[in-house]
N, C-alpha and C. Protein backbone atom coordinates (compact mmCIF):
# COMPACT_ATOMS: atom_id res chain seq x y z
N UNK A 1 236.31 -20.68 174.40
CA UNK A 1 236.79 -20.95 173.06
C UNK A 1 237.85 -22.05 173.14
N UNK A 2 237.55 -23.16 172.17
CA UNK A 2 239.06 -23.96 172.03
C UNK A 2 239.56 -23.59 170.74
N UNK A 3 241.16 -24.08 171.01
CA UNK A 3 241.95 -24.01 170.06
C UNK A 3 242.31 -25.10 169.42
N UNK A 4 242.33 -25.60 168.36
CA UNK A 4 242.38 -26.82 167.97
C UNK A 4 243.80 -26.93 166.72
N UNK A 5 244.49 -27.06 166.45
CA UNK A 5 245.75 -27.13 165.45
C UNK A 5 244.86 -27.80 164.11
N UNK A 6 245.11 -27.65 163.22
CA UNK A 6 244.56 -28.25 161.90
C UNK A 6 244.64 -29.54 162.03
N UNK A 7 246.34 -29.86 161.97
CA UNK A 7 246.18 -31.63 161.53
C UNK A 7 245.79 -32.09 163.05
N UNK A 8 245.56 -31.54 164.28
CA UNK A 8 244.60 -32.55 165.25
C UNK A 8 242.68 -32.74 164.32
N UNK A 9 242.50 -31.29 163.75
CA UNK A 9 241.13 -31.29 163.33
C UNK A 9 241.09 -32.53 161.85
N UNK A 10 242.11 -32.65 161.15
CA UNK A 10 242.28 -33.74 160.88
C UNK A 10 242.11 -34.93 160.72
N UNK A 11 243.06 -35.20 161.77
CA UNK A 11 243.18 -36.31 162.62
C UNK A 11 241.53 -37.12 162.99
N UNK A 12 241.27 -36.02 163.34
CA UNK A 12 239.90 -36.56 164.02
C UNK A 12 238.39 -36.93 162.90
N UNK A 13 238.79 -36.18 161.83
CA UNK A 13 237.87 -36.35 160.41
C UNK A 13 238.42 -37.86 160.18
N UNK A 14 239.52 -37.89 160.12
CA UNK A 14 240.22 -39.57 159.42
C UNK A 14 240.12 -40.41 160.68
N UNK A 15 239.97 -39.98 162.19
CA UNK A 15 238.94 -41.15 162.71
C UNK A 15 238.03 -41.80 162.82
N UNK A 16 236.79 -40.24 162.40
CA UNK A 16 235.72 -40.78 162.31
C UNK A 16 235.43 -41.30 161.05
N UNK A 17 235.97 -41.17 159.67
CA UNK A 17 235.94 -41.71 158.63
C UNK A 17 236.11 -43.31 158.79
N UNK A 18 237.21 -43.41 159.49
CA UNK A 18 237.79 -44.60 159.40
C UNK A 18 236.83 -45.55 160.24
N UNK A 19 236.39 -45.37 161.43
CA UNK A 19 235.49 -45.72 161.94
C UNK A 19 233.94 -46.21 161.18
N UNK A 20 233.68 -45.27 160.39
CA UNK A 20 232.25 -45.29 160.20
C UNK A 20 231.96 -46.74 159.32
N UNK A 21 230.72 -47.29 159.83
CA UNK A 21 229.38 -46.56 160.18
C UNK A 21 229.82 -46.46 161.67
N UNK A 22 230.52 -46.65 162.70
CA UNK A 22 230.41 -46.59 164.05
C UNK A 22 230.80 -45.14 164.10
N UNK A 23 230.52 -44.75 165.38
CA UNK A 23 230.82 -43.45 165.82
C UNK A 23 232.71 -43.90 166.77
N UNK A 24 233.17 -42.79 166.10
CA UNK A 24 234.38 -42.86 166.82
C UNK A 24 234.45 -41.80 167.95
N UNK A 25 235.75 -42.06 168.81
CA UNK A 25 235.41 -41.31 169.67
C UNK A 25 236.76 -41.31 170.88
N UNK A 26 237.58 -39.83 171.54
CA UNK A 26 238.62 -40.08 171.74
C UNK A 26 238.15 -38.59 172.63
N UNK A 27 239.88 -38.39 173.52
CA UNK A 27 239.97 -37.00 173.86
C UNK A 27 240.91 -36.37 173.44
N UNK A 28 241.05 -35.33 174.16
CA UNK A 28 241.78 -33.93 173.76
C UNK A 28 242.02 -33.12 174.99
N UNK A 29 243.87 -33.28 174.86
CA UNK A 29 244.04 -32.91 175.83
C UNK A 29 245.00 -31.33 175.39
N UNK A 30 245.64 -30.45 176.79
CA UNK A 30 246.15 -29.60 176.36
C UNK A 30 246.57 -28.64 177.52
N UNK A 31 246.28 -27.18 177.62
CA UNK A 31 246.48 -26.29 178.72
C UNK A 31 246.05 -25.04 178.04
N UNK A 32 244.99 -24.21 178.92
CA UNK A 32 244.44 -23.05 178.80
C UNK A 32 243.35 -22.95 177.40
N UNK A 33 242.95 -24.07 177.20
CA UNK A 33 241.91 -24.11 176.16
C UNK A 33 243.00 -24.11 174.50
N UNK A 34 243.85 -24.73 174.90
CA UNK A 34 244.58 -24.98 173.91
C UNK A 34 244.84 -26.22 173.55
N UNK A 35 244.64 -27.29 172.58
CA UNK A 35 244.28 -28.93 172.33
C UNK A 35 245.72 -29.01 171.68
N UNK A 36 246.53 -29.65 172.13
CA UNK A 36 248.13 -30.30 172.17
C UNK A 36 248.35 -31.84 171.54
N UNK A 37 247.08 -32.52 172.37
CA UNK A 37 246.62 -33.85 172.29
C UNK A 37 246.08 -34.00 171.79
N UNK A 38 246.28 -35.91 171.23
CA UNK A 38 244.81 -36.40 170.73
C UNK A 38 245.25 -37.51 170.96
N UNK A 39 244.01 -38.18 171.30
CA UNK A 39 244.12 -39.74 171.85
C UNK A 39 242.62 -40.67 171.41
N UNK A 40 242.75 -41.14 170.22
CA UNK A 40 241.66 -41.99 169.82
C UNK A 40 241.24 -42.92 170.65
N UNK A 41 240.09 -43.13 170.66
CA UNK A 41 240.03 -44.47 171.80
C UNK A 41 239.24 -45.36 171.00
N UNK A 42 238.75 -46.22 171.65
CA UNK A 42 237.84 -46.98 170.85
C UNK A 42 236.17 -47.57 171.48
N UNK A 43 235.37 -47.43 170.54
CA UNK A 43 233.94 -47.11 171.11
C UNK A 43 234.04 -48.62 171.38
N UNK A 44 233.51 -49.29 172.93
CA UNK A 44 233.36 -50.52 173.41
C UNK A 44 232.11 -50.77 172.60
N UNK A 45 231.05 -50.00 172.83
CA UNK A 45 229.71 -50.26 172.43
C UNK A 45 229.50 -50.24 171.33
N UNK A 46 230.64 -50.09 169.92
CA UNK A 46 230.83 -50.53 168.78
C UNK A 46 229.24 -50.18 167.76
N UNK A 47 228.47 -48.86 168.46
CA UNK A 47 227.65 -48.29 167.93
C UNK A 47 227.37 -47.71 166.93
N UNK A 48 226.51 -47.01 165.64
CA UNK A 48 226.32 -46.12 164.87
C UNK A 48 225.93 -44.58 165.75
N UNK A 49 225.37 -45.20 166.82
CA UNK A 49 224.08 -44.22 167.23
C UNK A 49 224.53 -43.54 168.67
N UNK A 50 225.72 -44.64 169.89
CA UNK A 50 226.54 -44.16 170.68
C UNK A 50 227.53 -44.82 171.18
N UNK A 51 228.37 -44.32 172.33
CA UNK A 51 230.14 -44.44 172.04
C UNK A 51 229.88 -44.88 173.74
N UNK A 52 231.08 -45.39 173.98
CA UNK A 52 231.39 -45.64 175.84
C UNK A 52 232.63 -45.86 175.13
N UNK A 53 233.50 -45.15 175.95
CA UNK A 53 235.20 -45.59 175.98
C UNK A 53 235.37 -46.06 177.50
N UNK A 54 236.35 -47.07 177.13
CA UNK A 54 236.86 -48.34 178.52
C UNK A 54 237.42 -47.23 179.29
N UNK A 55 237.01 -47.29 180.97
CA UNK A 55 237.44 -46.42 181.56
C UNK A 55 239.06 -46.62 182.23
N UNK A 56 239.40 -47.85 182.08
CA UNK A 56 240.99 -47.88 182.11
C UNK A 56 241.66 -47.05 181.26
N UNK A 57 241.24 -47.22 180.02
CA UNK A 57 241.94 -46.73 179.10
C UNK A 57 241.98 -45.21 178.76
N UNK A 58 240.45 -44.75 179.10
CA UNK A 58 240.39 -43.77 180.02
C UNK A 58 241.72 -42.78 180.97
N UNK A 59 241.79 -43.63 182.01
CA UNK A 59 242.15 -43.30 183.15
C UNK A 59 244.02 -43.09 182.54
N UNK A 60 244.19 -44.32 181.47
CA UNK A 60 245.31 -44.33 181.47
C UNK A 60 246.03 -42.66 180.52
N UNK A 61 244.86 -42.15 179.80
CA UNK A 61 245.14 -40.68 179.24
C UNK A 61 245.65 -39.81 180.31
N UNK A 62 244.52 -39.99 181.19
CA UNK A 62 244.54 -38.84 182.19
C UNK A 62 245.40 -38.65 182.76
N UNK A 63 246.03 -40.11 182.91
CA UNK A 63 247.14 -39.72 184.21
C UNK A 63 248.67 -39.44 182.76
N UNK A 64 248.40 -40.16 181.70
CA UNK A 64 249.48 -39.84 180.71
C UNK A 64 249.94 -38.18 180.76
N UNK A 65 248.34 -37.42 180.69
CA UNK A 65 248.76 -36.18 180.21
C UNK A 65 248.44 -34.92 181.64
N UNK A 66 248.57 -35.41 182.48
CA UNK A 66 248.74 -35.50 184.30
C UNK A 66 250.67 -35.08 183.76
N UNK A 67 250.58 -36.55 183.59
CA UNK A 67 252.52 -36.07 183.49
C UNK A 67 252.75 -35.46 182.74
N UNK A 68 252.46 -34.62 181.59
CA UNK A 68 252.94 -33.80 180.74
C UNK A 68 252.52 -32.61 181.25
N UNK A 69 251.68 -32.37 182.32
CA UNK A 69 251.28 -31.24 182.78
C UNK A 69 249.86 -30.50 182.26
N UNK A 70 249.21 -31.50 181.56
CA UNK A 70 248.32 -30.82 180.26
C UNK A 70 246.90 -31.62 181.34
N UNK A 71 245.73 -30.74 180.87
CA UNK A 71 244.50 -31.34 181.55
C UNK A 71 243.91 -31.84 179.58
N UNK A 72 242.79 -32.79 180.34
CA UNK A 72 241.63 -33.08 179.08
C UNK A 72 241.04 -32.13 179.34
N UNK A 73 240.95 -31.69 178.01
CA UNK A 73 240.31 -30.54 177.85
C UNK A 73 238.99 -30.61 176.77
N UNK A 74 239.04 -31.86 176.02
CA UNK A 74 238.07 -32.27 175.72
C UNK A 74 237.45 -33.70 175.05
N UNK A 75 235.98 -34.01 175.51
CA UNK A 75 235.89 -35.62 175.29
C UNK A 75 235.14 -35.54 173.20
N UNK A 76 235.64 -35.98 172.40
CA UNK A 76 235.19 -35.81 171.15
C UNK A 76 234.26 -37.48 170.76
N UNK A 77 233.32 -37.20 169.71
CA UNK A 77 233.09 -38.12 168.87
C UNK A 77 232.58 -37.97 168.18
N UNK A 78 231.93 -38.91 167.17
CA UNK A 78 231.48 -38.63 165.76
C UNK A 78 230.11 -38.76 165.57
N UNK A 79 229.54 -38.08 164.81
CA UNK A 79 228.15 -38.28 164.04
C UNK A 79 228.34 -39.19 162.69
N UNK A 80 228.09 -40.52 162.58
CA UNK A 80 228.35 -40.79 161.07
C UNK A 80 226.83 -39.86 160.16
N UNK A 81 225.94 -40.37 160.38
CA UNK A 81 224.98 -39.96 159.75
C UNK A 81 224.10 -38.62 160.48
N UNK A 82 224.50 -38.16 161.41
CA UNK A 82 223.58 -36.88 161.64
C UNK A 82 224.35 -36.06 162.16
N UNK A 83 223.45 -34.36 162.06
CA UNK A 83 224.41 -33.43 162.45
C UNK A 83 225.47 -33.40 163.76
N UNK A 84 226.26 -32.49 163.89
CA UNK A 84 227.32 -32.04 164.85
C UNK A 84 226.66 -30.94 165.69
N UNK A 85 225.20 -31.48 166.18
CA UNK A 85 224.93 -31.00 167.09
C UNK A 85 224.55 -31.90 168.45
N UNK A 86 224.49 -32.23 170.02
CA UNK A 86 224.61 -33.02 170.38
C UNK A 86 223.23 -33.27 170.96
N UNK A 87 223.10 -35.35 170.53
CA UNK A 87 221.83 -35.84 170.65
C UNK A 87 221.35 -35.60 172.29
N UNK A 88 220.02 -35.58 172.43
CA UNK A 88 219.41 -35.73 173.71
C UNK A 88 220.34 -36.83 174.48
N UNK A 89 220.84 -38.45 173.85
CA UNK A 89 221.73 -39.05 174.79
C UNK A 89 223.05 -38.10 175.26
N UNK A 90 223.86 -38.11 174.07
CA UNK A 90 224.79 -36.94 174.57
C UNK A 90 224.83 -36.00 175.64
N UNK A 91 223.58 -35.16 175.67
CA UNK A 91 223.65 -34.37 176.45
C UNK A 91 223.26 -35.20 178.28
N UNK A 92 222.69 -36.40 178.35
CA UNK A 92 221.90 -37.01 179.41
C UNK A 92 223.31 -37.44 179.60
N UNK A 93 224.44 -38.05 178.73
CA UNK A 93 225.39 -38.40 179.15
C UNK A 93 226.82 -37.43 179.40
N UNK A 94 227.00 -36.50 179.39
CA UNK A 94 227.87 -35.21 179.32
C UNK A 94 227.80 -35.31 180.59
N UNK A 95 228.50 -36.35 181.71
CA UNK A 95 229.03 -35.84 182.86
C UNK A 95 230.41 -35.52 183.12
N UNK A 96 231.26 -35.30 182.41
CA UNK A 96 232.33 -35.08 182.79
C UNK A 96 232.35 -33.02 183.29
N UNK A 97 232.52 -33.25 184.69
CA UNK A 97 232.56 -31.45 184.66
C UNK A 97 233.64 -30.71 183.94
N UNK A 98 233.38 -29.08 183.40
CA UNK A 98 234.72 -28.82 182.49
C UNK A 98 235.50 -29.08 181.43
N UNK A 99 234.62 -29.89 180.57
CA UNK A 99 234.95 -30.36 179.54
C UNK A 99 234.25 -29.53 178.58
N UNK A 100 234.81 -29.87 177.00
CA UNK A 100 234.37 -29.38 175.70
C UNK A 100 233.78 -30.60 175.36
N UNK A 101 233.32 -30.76 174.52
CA UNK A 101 232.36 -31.97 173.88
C UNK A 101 232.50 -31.52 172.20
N UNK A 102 233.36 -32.55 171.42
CA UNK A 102 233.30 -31.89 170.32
C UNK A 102 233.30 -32.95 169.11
N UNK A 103 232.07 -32.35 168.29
CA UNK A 103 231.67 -33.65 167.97
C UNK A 103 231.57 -33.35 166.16
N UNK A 104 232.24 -34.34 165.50
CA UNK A 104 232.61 -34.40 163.97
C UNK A 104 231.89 -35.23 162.93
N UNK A 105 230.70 -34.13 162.17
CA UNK A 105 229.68 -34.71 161.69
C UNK A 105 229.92 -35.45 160.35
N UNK A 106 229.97 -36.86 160.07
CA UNK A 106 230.24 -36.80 158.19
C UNK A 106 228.93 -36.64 157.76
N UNK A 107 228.13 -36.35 157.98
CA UNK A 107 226.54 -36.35 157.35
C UNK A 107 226.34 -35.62 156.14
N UNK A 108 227.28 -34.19 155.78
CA UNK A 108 226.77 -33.88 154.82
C UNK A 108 227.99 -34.07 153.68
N UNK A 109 228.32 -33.04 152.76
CA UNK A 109 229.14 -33.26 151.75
C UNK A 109 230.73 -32.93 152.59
N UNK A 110 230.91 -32.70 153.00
CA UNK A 110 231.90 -32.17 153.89
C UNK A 110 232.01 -32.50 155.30
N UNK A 111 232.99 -32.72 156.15
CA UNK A 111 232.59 -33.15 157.33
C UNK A 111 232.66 -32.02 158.47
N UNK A 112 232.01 -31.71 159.06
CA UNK A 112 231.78 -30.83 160.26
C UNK A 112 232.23 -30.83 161.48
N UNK A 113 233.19 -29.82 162.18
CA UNK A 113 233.37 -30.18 163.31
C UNK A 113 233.11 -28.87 164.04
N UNK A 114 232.41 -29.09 165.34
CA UNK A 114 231.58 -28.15 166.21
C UNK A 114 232.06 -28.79 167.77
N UNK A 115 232.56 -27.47 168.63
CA UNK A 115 232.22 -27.88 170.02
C UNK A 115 230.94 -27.47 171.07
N UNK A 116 230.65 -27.80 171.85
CA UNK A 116 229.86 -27.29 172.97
C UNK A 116 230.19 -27.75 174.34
N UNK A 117 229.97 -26.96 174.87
CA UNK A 117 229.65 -27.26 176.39
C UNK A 117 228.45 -27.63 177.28
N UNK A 118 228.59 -28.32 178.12
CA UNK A 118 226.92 -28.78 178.54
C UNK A 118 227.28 -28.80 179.78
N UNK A 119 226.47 -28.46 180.55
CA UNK A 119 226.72 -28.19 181.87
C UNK A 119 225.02 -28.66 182.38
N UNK A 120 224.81 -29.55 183.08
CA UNK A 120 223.57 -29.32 184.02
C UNK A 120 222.02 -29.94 182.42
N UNK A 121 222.53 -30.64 181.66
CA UNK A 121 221.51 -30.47 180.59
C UNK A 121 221.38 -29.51 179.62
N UNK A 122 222.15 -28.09 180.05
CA UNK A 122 222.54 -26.70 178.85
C UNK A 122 223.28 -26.67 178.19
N UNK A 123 223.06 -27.18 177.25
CA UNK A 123 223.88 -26.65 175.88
C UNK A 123 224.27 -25.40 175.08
N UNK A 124 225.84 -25.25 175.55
CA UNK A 124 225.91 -23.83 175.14
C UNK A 124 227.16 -24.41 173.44
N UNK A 125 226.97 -24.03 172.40
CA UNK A 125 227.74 -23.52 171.63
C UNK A 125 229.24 -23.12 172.16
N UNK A 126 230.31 -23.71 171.60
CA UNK A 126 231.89 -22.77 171.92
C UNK A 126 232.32 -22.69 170.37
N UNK A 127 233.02 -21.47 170.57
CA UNK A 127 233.62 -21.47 169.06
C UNK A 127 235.23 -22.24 168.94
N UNK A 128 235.33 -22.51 167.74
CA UNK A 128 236.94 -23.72 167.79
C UNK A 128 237.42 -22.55 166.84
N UNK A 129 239.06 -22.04 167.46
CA UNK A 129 239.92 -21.53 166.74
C UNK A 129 240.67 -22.65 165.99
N UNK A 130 240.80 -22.71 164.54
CA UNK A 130 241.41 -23.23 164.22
C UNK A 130 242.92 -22.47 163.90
N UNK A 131 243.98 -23.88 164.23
CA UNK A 131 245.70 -22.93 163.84
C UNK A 131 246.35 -24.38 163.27
């Protein structure tokens, strides 16, 4: 289960808003499945359909929240036009081990946000506490 604070869940609706038509796309960092962080990044591949974030910029989270003591705890991005469930690329691309994957749909009247885990090509469902 993650825990997600409201205005991070937010946060992340008014990225991908702001973004669209591209898919936005950032992490989330924290400790014990608890999301503290948020760190927008920006999709290189400037896609509708998929995201690559610069791995410097990347690297430069990790070690940011390295010093705060907090791990990524999860890699997020957006669906502009289809559900918040994750595409066959998504899942071919979900190598990060130990991560949440959580992905914020505007497709319908409301915007959607759902995590999962993927491990090995399996997609499992996690539920997001919201606080």
């Amino acid at each position: 289960m993650l825990t997600i604070p409201q205005s991070i869940i937010e946060a992340l609706i008014d990225h991908a808003r702001n973004d669209f038509p591209l898919e936005a796309c950032g992490i989330l960092g924290g400790i014990c499945s608890v999301v503290s962080e948020h760190y927008p990044m920006v999709n290189t591949d400037q896609s509708n359909v998929h995201f690559m974030m610069e791995p410097k910029e990347q690297f430069a989270v990790v070690k940011n929240l390295r010093g705060k003591g907090l791990s990524m705890l999860a890699i997020y991005h957006s669906h502009p036009e289809t559900p918040a469930r994750p595409s066959a690329e998504d899942i071919r691309l979900a190598l990060t081990p130990d991560v949440s994957y959580v992905i914020v749909s505007l497709a319908g009247e409301q915007p959607d946000v759902k995590s999962y885990r993927i491990t090995a090509g399996v997609v499992t469902p996690e539920p997001i506490t919201f606080n």
